[in-house]
PDB file of N, CA and C in Angstrom:
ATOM      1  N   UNK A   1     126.896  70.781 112.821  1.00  0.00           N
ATOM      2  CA  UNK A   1     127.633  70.713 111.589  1.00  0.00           C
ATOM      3  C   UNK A   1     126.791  71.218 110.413  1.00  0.00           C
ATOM      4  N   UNK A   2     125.364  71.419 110.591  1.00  0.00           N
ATOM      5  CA  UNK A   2     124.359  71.976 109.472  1.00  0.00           C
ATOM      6  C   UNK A   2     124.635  72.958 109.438  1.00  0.00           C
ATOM      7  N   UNK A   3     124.695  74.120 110.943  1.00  0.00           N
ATOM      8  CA  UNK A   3     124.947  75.959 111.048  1.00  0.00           C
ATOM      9  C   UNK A   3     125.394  76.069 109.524  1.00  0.00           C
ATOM     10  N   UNK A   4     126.652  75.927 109.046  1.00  0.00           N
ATOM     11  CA  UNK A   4     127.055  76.678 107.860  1.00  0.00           C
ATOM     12  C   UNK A   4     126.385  76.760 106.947  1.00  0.00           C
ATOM     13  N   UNK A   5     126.269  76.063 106.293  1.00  0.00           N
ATOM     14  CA  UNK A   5     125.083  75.612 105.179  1.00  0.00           C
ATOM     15  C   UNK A   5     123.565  76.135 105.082  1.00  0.00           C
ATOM     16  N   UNK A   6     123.336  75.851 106.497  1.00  0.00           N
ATOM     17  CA  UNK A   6     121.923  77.161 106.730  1.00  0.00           C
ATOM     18  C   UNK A   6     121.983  78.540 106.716  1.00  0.00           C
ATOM     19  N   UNK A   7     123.538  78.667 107.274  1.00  0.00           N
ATOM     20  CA  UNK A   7     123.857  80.468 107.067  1.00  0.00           C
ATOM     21  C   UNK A   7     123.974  81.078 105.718  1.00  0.00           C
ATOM     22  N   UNK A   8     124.875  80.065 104.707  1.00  0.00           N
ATOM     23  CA  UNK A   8     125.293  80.130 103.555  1.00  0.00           C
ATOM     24  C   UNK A   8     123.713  79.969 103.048  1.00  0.00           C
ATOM     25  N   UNK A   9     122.679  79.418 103.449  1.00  0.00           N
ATOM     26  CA  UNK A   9     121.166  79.061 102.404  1.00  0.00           C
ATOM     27  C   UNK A   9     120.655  80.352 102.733  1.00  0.00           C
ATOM     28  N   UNK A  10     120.608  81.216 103.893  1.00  0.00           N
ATOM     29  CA  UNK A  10     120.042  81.949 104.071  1.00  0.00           C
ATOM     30  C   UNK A  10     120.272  83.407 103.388  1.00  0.00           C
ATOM     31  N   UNK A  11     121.643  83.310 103.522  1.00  0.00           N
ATOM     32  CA  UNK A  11     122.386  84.743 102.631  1.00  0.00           C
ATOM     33  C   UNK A  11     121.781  84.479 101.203  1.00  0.00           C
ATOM     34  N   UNK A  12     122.586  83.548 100.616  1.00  0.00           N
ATOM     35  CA  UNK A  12     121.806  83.250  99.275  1.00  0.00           C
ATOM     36  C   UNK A  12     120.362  83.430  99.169  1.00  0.00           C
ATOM     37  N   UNK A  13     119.484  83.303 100.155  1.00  0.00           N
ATOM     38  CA  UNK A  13     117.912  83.337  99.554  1.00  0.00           C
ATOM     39  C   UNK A  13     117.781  84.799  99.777  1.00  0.00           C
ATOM     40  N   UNK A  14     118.347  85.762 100.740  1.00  0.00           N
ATOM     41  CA  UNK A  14     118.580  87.049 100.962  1.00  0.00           C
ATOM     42  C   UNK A  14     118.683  87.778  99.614  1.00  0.00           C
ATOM     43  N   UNK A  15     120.030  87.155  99.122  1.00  0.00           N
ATOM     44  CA  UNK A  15     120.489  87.847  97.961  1.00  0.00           C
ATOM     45  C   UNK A  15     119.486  87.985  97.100  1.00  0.00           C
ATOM     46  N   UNK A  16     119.326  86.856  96.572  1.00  0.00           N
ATOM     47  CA  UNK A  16     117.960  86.325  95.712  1.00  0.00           C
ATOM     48  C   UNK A  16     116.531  87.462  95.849  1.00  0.00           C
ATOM     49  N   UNK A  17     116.600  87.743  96.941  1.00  0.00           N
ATOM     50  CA  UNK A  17     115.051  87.967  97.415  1.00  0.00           C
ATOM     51  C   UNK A  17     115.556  90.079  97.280  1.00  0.00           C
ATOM     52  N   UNK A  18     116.558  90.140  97.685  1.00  0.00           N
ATOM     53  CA  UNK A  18     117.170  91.419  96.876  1.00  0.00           C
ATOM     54  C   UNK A  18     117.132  92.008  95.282  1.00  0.00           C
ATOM     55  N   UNK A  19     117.071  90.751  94.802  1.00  0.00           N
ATOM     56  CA  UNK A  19     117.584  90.492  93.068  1.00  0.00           C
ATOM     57  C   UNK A  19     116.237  90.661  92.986  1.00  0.00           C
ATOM     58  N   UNK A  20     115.717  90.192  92.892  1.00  0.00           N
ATOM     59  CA  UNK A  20     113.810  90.214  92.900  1.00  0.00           C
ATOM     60  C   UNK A  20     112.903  90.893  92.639  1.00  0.00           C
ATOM     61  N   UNK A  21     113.412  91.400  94.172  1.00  0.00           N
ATOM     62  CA  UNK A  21     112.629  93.235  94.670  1.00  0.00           C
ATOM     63  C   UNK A  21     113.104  93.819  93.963  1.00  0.00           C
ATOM     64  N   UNK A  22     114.345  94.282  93.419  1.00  0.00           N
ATOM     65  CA  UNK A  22     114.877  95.418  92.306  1.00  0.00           C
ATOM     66  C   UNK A  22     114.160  94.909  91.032  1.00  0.00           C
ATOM     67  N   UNK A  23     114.204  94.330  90.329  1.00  0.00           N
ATOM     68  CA  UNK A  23     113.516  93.535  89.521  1.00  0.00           C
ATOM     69  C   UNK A  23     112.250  93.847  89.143  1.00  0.00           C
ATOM     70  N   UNK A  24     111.038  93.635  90.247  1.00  0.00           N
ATOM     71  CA  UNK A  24     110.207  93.409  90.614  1.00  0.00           C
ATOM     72  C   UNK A  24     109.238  95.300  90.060  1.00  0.00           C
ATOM     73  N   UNK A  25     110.607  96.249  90.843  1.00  0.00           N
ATOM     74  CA  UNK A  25     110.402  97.433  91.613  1.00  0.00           C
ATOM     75  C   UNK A  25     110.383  98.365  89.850  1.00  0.00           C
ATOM     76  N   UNK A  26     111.376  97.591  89.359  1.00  0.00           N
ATOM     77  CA  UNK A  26     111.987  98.205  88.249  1.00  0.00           C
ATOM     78  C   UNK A  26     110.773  97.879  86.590  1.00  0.00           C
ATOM     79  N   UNK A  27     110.097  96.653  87.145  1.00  0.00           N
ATOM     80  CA  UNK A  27     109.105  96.519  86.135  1.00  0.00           C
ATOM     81  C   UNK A  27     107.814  97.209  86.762  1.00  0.00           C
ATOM     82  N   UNK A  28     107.484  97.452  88.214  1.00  0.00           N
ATOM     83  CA  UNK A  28     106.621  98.690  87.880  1.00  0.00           C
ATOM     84  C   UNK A  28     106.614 100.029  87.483  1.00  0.00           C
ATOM     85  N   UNK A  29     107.688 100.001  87.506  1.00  0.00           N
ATOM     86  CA  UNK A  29     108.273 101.543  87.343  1.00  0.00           C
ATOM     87  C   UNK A  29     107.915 101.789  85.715  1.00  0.00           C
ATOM     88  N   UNK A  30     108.747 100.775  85.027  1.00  0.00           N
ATOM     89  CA  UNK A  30     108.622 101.063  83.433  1.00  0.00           C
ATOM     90  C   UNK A  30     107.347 100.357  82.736  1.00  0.00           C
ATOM     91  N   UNK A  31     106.413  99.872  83.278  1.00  0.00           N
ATOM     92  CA  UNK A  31     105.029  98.980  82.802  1.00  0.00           C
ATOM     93  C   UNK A  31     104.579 100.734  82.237  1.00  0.00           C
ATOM     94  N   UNK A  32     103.837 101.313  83.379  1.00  0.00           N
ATOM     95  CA  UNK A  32     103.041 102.465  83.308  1.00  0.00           C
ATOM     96  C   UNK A  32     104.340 104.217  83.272  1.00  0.00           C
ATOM     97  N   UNK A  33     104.948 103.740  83.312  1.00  0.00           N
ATOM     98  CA  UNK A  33     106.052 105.131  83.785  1.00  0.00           C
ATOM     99  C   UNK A  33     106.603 105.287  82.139  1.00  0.00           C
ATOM    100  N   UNK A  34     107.982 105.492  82.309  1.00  0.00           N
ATOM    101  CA  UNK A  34     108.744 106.101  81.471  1.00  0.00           C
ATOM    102  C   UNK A  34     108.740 105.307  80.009  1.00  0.00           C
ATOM    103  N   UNK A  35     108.873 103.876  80.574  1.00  0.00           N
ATOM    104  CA  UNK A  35     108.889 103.085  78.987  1.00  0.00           C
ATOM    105  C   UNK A  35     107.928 103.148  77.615  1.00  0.00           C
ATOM    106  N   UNK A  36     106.943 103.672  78.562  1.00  0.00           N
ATOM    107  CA  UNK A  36     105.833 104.033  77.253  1.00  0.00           C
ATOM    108  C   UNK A  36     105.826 105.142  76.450  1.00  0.00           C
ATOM    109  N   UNK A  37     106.831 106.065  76.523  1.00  0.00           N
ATOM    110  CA  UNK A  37     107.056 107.000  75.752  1.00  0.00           C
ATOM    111  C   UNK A  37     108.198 106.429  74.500  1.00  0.00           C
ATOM    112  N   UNK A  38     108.727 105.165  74.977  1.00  0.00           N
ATOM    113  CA  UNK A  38     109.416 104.109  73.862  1.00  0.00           C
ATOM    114  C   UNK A  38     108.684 103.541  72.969  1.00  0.00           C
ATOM    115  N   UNK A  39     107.311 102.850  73.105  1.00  0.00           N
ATOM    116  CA  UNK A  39     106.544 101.865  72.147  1.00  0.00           C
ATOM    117  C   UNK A  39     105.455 103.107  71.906  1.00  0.00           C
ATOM    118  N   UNK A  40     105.075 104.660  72.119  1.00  0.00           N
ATOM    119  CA  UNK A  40     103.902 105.116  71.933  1.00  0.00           C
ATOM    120  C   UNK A  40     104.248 105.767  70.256  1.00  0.00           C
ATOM    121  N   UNK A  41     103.639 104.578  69.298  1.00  0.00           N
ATOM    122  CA  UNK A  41     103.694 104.260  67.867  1.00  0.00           C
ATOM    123  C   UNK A  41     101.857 103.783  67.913  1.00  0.00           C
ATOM    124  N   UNK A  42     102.038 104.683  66.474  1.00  0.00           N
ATOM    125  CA  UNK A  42     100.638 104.285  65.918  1.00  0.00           C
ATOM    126  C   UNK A  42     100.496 102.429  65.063  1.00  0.00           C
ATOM    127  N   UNK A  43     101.859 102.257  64.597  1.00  0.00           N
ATOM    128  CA  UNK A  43     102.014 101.248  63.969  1.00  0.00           C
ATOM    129  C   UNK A  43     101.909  99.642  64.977  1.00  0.00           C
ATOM    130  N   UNK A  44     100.844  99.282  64.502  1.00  0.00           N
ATOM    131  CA  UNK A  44     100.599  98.260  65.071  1.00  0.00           C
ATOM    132  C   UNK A  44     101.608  96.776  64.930  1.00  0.00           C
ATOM    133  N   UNK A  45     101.677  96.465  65.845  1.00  0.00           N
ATOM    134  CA  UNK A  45     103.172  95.017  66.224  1.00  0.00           C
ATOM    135  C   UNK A  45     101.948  93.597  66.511  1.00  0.00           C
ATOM    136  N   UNK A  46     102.045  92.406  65.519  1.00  0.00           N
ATOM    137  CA  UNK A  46     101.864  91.287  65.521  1.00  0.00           C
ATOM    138  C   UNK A  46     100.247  91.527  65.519  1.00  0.00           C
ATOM    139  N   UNK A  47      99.201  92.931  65.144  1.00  0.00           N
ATOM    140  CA  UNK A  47      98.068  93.405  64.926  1.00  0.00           C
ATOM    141  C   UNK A  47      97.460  93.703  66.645  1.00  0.00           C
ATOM    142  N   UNK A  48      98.336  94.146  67.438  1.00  0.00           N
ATOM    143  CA  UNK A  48      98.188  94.770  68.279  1.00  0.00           C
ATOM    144  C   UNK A  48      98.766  96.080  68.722  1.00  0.00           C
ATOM    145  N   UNK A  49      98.416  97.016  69.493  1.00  0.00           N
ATOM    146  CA  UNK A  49      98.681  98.171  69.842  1.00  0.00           C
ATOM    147  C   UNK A  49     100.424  97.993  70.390  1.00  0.00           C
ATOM    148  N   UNK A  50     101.591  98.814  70.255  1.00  0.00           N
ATOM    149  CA  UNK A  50     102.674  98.303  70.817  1.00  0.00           C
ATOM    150  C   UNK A  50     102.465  98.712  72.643  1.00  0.00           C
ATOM    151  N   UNK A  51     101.921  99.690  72.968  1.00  0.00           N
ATOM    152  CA  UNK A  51     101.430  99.899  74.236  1.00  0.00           C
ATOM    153  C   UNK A  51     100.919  99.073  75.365  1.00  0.00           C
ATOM    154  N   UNK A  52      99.850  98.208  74.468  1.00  0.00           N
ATOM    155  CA  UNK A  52      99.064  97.459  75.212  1.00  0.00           C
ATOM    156  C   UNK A  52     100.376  96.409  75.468  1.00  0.00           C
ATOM    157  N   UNK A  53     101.219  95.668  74.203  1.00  0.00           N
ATOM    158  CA  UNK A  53     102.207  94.582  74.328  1.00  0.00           C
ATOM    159  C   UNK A  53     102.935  94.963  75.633  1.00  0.00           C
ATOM    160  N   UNK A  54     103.553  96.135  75.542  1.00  0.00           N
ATOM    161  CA  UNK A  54     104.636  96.987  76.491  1.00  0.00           C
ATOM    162  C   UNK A  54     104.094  96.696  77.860  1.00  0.00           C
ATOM    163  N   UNK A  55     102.711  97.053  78.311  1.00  0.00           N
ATOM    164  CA  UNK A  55     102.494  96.844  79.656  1.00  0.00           C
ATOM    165  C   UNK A  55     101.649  95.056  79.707  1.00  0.00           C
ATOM    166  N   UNK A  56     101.885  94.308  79.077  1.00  0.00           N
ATOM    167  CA  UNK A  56     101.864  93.609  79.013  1.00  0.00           C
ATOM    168  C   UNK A  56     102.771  92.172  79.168  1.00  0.00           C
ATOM    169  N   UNK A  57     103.974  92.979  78.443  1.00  0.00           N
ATOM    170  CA  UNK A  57     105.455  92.476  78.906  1.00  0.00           C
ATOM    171  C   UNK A  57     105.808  92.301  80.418  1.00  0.00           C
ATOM    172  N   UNK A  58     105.462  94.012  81.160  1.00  0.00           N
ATOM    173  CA  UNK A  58     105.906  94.251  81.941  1.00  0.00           C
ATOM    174  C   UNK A  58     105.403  93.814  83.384  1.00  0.00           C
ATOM    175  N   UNK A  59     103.886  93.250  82.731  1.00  0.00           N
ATOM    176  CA  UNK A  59     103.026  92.170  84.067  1.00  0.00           C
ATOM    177  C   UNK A  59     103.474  90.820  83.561  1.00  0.00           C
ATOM    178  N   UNK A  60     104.009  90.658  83.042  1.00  0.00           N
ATOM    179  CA  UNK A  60     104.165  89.227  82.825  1.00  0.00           C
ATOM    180  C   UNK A  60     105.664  89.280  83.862  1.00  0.00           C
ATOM    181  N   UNK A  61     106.680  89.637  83.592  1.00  0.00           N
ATOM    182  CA  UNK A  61     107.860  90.122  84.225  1.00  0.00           C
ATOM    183  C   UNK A  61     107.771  89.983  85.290  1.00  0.00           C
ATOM    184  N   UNK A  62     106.750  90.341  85.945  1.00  0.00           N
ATOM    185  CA  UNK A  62     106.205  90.787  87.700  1.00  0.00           C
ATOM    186  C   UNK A  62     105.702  89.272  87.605  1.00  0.00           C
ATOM    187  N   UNK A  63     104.814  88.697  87.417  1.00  0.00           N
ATOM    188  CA  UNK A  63     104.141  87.489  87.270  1.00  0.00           C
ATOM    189  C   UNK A  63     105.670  86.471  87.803  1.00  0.00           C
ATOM    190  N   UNK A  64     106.365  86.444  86.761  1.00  0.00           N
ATOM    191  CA  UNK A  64     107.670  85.678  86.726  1.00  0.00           C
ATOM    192  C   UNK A  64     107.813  85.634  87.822  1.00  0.00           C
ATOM    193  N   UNK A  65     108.254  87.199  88.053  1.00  0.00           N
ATOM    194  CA  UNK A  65     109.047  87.472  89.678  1.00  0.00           C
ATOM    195  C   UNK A  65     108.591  86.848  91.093  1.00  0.00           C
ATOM    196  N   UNK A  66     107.450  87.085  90.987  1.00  0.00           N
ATOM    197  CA  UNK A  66     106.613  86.446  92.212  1.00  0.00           C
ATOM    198  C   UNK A  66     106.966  85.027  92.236  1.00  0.00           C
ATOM    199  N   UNK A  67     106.193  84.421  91.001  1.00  0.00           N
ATOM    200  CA  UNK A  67     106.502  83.112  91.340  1.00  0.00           C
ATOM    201  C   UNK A  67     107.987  82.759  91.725  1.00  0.00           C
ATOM    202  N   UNK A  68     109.077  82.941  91.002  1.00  0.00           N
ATOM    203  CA  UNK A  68     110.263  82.832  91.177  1.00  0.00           C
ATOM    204  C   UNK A  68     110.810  83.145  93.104  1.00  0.00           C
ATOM    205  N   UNK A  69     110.463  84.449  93.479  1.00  0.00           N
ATOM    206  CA  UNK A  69     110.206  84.302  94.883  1.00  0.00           C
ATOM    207  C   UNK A  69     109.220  83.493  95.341  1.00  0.00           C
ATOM    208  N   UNK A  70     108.848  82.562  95.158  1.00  0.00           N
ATOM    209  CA  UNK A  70     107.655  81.784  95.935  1.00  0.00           C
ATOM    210  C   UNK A  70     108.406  80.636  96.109  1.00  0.00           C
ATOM    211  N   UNK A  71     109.172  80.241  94.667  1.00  0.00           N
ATOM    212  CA  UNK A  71     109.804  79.027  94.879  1.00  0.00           C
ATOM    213  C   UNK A  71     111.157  79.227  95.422  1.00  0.00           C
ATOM    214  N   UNK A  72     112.283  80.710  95.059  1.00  0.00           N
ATOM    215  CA  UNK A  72     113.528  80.535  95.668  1.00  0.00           C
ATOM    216  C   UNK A  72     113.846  81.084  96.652  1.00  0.00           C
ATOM    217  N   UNK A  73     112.885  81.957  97.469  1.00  0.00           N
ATOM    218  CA  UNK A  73     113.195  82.873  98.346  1.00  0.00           C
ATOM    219  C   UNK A  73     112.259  82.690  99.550  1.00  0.00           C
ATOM    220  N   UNK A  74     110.675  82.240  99.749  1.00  0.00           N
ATOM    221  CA  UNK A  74     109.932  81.839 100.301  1.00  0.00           C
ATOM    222  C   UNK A  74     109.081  80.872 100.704  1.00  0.00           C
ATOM    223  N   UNK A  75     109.791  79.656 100.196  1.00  0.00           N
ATOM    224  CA  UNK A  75     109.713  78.452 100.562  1.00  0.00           C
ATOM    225  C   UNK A  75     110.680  78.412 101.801  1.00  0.00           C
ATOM    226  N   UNK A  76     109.962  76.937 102.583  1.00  0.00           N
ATOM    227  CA  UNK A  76     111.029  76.489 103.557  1.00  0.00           C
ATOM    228  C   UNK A  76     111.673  75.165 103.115  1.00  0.00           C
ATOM    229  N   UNK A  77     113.247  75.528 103.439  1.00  0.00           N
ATOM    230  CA  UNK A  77     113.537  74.129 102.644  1.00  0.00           C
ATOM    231  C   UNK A  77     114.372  73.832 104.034  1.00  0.00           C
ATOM    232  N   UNK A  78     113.894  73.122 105.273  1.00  0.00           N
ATOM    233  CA  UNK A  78     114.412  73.061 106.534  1.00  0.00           C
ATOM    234  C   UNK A  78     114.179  71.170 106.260  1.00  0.00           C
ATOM    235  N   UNK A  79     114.128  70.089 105.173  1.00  0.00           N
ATOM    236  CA  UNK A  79     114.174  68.982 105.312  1.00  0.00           C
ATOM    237  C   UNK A  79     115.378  68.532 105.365  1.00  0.00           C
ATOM    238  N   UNK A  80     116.591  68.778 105.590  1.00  0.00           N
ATOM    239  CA  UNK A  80     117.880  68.414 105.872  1.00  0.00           C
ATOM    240  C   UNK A  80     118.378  68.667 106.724  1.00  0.00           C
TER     241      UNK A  80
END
């Protein structure tokens, strides 16, 4: 009587772990890639470079992501 519920946990952490990787894929892409031709200003933001902020944003993002897969996608939650 569990089967469903484990099938239904598993798709969902699937999905999740899909959502992630695009996510994940999409903040390395724009850390060092294309986005920096958006913030490359001489004018300095909060007395920092906007560049340095930009790839800074964009490891933090990744940071998120991981953890977020650690807790919703790669954990085992088999106590029920």
């Amino acid at each position: 009587m569990n089967e469903p519920s484990s099938h239904s946990d598993q798709a969902r952490k699937r999905r999740r772990g899909w959502i992630l990787a695009f996510v994940f894929c999409f903040a390395l892409i724009m850390g060092p890639g294309p986005g920096i031709m958006l913030v490359n200003t001489a004018k300095p933001f909060a007395g920092l470079p906007p560049i340095y902020l930009w790839g800074l944003l964009w490891y933090v993002v990744e940071v998120v992501v991981v953890i977020l897969a650690f807790r919703l996608v790669w954990s085992d939650d088999d106590t029920g």
